[in-house]
N, C-alpha and C. Protein backbone atom coordinates (compact mmCIF):
# COMPACT_ATOMS: atom_id res chain seq x y z
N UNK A 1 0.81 -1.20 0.00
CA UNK A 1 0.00 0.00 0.00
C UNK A 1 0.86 1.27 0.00
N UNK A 2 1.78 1.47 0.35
CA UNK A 2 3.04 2.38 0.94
C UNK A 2 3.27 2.63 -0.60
N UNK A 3 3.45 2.32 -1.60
CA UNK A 3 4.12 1.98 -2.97
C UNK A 3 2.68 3.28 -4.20
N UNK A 4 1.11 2.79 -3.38
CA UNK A 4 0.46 3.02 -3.87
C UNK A 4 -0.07 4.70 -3.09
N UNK A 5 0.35 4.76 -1.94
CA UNK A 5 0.62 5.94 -1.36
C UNK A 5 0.94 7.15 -1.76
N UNK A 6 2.65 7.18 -2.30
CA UNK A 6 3.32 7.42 -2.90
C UNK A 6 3.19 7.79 -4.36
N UNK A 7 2.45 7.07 -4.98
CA UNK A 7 2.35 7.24 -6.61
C UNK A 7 0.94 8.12 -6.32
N UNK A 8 0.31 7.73 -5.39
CA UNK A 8 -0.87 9.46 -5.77
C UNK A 8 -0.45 10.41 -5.15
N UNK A 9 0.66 11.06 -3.86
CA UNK A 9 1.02 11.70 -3.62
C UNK A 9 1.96 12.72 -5.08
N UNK A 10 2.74 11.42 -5.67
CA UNK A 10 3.25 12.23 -6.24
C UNK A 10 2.65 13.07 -7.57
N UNK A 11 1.19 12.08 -8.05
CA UNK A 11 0.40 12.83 -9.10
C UNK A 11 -0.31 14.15 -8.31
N UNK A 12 -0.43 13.75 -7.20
CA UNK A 12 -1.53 15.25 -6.69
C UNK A 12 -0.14 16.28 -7.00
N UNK A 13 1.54 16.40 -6.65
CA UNK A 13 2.13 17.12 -6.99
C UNK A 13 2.38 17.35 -8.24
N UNK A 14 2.19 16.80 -8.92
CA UNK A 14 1.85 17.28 -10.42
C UNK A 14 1.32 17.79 -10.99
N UNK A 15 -0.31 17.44 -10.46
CA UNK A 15 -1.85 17.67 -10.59
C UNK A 15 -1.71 19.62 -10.46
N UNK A 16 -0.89 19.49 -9.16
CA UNK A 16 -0.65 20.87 -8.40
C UNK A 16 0.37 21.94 -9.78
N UNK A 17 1.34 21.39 -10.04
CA UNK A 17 2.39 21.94 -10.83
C UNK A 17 1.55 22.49 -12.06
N UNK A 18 1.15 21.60 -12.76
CA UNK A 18 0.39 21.83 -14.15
C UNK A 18 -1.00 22.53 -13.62
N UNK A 19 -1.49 22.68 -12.43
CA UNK A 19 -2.73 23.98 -12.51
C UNK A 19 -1.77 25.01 -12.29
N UNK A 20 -0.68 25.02 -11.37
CA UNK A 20 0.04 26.52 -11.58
C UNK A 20 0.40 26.89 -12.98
N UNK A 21 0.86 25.73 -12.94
CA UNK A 21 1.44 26.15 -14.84
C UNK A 21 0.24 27.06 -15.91
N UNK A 22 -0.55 26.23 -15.78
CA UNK A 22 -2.24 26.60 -16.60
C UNK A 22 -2.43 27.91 -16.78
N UNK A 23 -2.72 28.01 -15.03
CA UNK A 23 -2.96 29.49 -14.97
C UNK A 23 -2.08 30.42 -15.52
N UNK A 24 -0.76 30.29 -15.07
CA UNK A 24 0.29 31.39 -15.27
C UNK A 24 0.08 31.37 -16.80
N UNK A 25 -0.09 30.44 -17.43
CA UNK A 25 -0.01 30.31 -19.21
C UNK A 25 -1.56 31.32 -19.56
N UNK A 26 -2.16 31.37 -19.06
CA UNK A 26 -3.76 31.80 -19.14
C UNK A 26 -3.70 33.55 -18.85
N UNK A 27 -2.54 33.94 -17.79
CA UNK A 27 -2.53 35.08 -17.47
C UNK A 27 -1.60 36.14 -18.69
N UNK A 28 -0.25 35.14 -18.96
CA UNK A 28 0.24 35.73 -19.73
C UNK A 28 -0.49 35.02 -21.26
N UNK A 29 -1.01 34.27 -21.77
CA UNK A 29 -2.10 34.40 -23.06
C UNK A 29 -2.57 36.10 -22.81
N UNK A 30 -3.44 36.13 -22.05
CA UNK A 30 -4.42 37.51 -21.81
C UNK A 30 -3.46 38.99 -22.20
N UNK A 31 -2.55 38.93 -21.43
CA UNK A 31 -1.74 40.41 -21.58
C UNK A 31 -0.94 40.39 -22.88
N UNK A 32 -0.76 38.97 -23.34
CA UNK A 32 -0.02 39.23 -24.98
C UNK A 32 -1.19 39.42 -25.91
N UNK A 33 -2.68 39.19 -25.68
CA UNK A 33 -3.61 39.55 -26.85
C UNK A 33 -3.43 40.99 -26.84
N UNK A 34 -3.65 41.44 -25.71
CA UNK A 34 -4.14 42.94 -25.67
C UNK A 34 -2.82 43.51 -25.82
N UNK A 35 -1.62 42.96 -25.73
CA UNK A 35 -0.39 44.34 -25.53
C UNK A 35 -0.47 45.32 -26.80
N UNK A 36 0.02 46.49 -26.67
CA UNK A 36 0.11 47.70 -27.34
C UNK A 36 1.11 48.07 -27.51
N UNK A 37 1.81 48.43 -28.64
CA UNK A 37 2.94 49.63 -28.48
C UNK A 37 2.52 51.10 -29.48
N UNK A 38 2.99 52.17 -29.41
CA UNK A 38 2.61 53.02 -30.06
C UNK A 38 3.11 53.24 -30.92
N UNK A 39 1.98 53.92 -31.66
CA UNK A 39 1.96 53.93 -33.22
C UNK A 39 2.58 55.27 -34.06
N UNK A 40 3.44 54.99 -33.80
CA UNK A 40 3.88 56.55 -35.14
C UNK A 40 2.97 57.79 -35.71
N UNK A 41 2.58 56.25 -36.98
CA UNK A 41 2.05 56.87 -37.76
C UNK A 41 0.77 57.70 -37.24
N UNK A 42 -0.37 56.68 -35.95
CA UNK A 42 -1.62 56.95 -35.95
C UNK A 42 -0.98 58.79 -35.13
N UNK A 43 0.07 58.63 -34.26
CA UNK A 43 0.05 59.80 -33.77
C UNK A 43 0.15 60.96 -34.56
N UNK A 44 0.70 60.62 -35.60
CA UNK A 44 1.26 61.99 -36.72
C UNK A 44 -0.51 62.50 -36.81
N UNK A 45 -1.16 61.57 -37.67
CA UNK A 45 -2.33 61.70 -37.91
C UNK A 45 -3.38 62.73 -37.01
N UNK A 46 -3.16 61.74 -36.10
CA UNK A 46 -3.91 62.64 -34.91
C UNK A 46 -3.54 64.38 -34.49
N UNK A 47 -2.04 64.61 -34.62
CA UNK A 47 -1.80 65.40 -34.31
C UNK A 47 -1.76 66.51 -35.68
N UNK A 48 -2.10 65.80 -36.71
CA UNK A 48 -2.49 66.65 -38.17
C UNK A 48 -4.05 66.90 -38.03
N UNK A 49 -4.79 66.17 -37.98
CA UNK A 49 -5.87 66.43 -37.85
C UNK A 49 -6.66 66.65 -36.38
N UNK A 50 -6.45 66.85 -35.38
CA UNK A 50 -6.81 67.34 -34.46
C UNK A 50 -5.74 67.82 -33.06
N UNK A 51 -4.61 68.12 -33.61
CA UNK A 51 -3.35 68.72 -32.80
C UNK A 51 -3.34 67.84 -31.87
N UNK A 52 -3.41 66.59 -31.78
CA UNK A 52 -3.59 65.92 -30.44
C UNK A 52 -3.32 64.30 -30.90
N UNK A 53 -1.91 64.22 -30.62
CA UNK A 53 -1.04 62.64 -31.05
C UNK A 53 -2.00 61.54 -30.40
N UNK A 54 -2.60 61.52 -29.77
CA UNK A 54 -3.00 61.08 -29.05
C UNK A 54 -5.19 60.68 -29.37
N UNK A 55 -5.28 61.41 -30.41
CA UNK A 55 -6.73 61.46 -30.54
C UNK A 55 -7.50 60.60 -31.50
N UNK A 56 -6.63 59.60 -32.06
CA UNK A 56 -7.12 58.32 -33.02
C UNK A 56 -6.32 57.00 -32.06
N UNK A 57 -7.28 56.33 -31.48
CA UNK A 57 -6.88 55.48 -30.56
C UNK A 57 -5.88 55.25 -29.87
N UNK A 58 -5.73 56.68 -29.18
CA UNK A 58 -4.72 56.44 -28.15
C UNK A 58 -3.28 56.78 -28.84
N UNK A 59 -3.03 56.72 -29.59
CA UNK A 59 -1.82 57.06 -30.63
C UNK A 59 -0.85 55.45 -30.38
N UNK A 60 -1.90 53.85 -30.15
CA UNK A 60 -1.48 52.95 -29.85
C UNK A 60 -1.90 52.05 -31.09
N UNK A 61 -0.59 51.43 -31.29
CA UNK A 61 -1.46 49.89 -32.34
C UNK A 61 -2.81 49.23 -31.58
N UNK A 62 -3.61 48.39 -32.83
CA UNK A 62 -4.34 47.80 -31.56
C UNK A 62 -3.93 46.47 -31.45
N UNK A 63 -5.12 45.71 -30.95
CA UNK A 63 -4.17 44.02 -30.59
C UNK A 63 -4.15 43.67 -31.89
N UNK A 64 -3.21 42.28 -31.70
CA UNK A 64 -3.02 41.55 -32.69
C UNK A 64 -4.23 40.70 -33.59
N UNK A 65 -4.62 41.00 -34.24
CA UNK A 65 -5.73 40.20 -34.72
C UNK A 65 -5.38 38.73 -34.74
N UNK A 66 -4.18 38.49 -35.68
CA UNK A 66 -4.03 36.69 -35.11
C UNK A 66 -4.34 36.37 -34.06
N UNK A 67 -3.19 36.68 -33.02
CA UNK A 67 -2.94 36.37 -31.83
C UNK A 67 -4.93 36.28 -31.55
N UNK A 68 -5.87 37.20 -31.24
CA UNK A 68 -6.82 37.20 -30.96
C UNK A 68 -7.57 35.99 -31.99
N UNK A 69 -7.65 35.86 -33.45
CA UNK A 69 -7.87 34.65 -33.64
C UNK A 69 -7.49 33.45 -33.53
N UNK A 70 -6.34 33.84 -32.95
CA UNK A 70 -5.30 31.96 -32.60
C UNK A 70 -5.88 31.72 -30.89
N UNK A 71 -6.51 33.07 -30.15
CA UNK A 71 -7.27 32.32 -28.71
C UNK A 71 -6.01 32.41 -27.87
N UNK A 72 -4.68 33.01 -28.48
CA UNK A 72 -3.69 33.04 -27.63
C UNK A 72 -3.51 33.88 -26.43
């Protein structure tokens, strides 16, 4: 029994490892759909047509469309 003890102890630590893992994979999925960096061009724009770099979305790319269709 000692043998059989042991072998579910060590799956519940596994069990344990791979839900940390999951999550952490689930948290960073989320912040790479949405990340942003800013956009040059949209700022020029903005700041040509309404003096304000900042006034066509943020003067930021938006998300990745793959990435958002890959569910990543």
């Amino acid at each position: 029994m000692k043998v059989i003890e042991d072998l579910y102890d060590q799956i519940d630590k596994l069990n344990s490892v791979l839900d940390s893992f999951m999550f952490a994979q689930i948290e960073f999925n989320t912040q790479t759909i949405f990340h942003q960096h800013p956009d040059i061009a949209l700022m020029g724009v903005g700041l040509a047509a309404a003096s304000n770099p900042l006034a066509i979305a943020g003067g930021k790319t938006g998300p990745s469309g793959d990435l958002l269709a890959a569910g990543t």
